[in-house]
Protein backbone atom coordinates (compact mmCIF):
# COMPACT_ATOMS: atom_id res chain seq x y z
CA UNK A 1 -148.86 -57.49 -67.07
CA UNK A 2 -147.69 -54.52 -65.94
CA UNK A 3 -146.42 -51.38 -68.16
CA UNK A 4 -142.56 -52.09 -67.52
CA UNK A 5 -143.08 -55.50 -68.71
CA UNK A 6 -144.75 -54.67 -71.79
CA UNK A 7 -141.67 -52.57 -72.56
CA UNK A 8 -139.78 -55.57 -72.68
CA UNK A 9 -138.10 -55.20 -69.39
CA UNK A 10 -138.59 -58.49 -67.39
CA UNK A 11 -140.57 -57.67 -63.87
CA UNK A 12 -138.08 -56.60 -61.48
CA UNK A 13 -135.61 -55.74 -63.51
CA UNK A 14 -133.04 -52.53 -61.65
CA UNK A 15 -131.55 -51.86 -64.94
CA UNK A 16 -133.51 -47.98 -66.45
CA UNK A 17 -135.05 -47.72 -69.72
CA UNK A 18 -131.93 -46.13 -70.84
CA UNK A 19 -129.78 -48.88 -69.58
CA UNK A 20 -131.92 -51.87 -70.87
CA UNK A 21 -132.23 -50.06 -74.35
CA UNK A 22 -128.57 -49.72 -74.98
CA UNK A 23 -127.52 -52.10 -77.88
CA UNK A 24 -130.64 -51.85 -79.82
CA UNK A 25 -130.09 -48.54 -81.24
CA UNK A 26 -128.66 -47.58 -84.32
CA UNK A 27 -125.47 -49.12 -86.31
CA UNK A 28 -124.88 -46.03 -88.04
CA UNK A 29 -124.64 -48.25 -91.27
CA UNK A 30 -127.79 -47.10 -92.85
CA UNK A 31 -126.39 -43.27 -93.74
CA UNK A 32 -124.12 -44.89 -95.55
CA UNK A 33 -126.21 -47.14 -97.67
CA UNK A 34 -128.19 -44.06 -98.30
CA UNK A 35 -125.66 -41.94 -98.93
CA UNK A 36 -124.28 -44.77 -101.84
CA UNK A 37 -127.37 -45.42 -103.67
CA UNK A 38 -128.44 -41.94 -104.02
CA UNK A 39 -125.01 -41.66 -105.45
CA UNK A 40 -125.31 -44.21 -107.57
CA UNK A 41 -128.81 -43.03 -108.68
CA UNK A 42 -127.44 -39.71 -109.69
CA UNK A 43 -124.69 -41.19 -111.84
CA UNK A 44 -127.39 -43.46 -113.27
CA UNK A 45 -129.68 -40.66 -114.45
CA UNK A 46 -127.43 -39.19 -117.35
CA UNK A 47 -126.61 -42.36 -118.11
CA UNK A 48 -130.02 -43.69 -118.39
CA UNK A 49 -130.73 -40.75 -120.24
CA UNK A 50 -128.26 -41.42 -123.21
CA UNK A 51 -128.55 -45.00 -123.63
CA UNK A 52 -132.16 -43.76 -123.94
CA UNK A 53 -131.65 -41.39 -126.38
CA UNK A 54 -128.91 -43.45 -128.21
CA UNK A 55 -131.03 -46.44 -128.75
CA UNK A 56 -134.12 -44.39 -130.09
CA UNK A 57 -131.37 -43.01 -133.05
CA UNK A 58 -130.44 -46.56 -133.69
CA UNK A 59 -134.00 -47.87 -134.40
CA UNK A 60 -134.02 -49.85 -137.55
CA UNK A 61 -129.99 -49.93 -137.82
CA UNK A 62 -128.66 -53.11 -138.73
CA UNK A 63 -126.60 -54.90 -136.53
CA UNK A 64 -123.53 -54.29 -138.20
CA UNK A 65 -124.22 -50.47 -137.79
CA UNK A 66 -124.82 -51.09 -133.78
CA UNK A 67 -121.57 -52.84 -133.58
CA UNK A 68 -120.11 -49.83 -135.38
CA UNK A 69 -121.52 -47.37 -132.78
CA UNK A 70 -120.43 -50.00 -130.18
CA UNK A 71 -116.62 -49.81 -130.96
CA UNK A 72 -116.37 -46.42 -130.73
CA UNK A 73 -114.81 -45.73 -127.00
CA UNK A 74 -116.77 -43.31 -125.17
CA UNK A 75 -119.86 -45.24 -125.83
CA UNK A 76 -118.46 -48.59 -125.24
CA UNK A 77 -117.29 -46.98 -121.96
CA UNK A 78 -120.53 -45.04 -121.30
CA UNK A 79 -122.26 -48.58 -121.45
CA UNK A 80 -120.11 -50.28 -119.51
CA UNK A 81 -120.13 -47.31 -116.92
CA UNK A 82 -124.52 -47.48 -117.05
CA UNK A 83 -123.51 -51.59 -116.89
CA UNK A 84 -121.78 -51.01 -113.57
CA UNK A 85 -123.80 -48.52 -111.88
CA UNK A 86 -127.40 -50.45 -112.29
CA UNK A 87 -125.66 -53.42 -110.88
CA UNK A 88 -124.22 -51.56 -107.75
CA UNK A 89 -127.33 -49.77 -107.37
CA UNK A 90 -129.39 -53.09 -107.88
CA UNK A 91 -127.72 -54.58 -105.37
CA UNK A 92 -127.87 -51.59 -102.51
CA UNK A 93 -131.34 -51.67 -103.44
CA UNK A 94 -131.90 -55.18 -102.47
CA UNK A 95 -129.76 -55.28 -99.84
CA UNK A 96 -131.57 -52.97 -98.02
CA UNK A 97 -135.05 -54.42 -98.62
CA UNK A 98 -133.86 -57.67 -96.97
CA UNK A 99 -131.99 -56.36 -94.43
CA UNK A 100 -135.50 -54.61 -93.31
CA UNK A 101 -138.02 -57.21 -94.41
CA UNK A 102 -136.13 -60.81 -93.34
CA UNK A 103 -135.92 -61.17 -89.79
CA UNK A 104 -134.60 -64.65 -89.92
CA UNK A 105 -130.73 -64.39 -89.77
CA UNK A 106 -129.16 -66.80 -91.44
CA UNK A 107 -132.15 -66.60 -94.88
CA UNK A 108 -130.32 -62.55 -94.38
CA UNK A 109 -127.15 -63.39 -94.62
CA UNK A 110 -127.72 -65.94 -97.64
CA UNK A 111 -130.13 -63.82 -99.49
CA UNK A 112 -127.61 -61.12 -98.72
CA UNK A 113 -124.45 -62.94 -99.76
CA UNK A 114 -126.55 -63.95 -102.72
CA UNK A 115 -127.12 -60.75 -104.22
CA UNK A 116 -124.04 -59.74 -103.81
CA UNK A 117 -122.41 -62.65 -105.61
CA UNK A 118 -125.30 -62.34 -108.23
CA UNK A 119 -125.08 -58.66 -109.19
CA UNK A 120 -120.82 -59.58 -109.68
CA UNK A 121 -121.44 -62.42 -111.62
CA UNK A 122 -124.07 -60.65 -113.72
CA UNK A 123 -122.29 -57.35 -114.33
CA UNK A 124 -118.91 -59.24 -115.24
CA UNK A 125 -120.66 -61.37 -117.85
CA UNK A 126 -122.32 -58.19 -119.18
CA UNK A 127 -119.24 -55.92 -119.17
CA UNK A 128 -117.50 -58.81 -121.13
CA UNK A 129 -120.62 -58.77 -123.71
CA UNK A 130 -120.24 -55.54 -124.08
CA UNK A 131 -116.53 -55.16 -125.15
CA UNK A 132 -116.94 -58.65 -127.01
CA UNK A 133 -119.88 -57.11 -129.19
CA UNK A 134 -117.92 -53.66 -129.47
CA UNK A 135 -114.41 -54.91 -130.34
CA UNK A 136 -116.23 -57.20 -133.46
CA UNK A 137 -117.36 -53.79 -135.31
């Protein structure tokens, strides 16, 4: 075996390294998944923060008092907001790590398609939760 075919050029090939490599660079695509789930981490973080904070002042409230603190709009909207966010980010996240770890194409494109569907499905019936449970208190 000689050195150019280890590179994956078949033995007497004429095409150059650069030639023969074309194609198999980059799509460009993965700035911009990058570029969204940082985004969406950063929006996360405050958010995070007062749901945190929020649900350690609610500790031993009754349920009636949660509901309460659920109809009033900024926090119904702050929850729905954190609701929205962890699914988008949840499903960049994801996205990514089978894009890089399944090589098989069409398990990527289902486990893809998948996740997608999932996370909509998932943050639809949670958004609707949420203004159910805040527009009963």
């Amino acid at each position: 075996m000689t050195l150019r075919s280890a590179l994956g050029r078949p033995p007497g090939s004429r095409r150059t390294d650069l030639g023969h490599a074309r194609g198999f660079g980059s799509t460009g695509r993965g700035t911009e998944h990058w570029y969204w789930e940082r985004l969406t981490a950063l929006a996360l973080t405050p958010l995070t923060i007062w749901f945190v904070v929020s649900l350690l002042s609610g500790v031993g409230a009754s349920l009636e008092a949660m509901q309460a603190w659920l109809s009033v709009p900024g926090n119904m909207v702050l929850l729905i907001l954190l609701n929205l966010f962890s699914f988008w980010h949840a499903q960049i996240a994801i996205g990514v790590v089978i894009s890089d770890y399944v090589h098989h194409e069409a398990a990527k494109l289902a486990g893809l398609i998948t996740v997608k569907f999932g996370c909509i499905v998932l943050g639809a019936f949670a958004t609707v939760a949420i203004v159910m449970t805040g527009l009963q208190g």
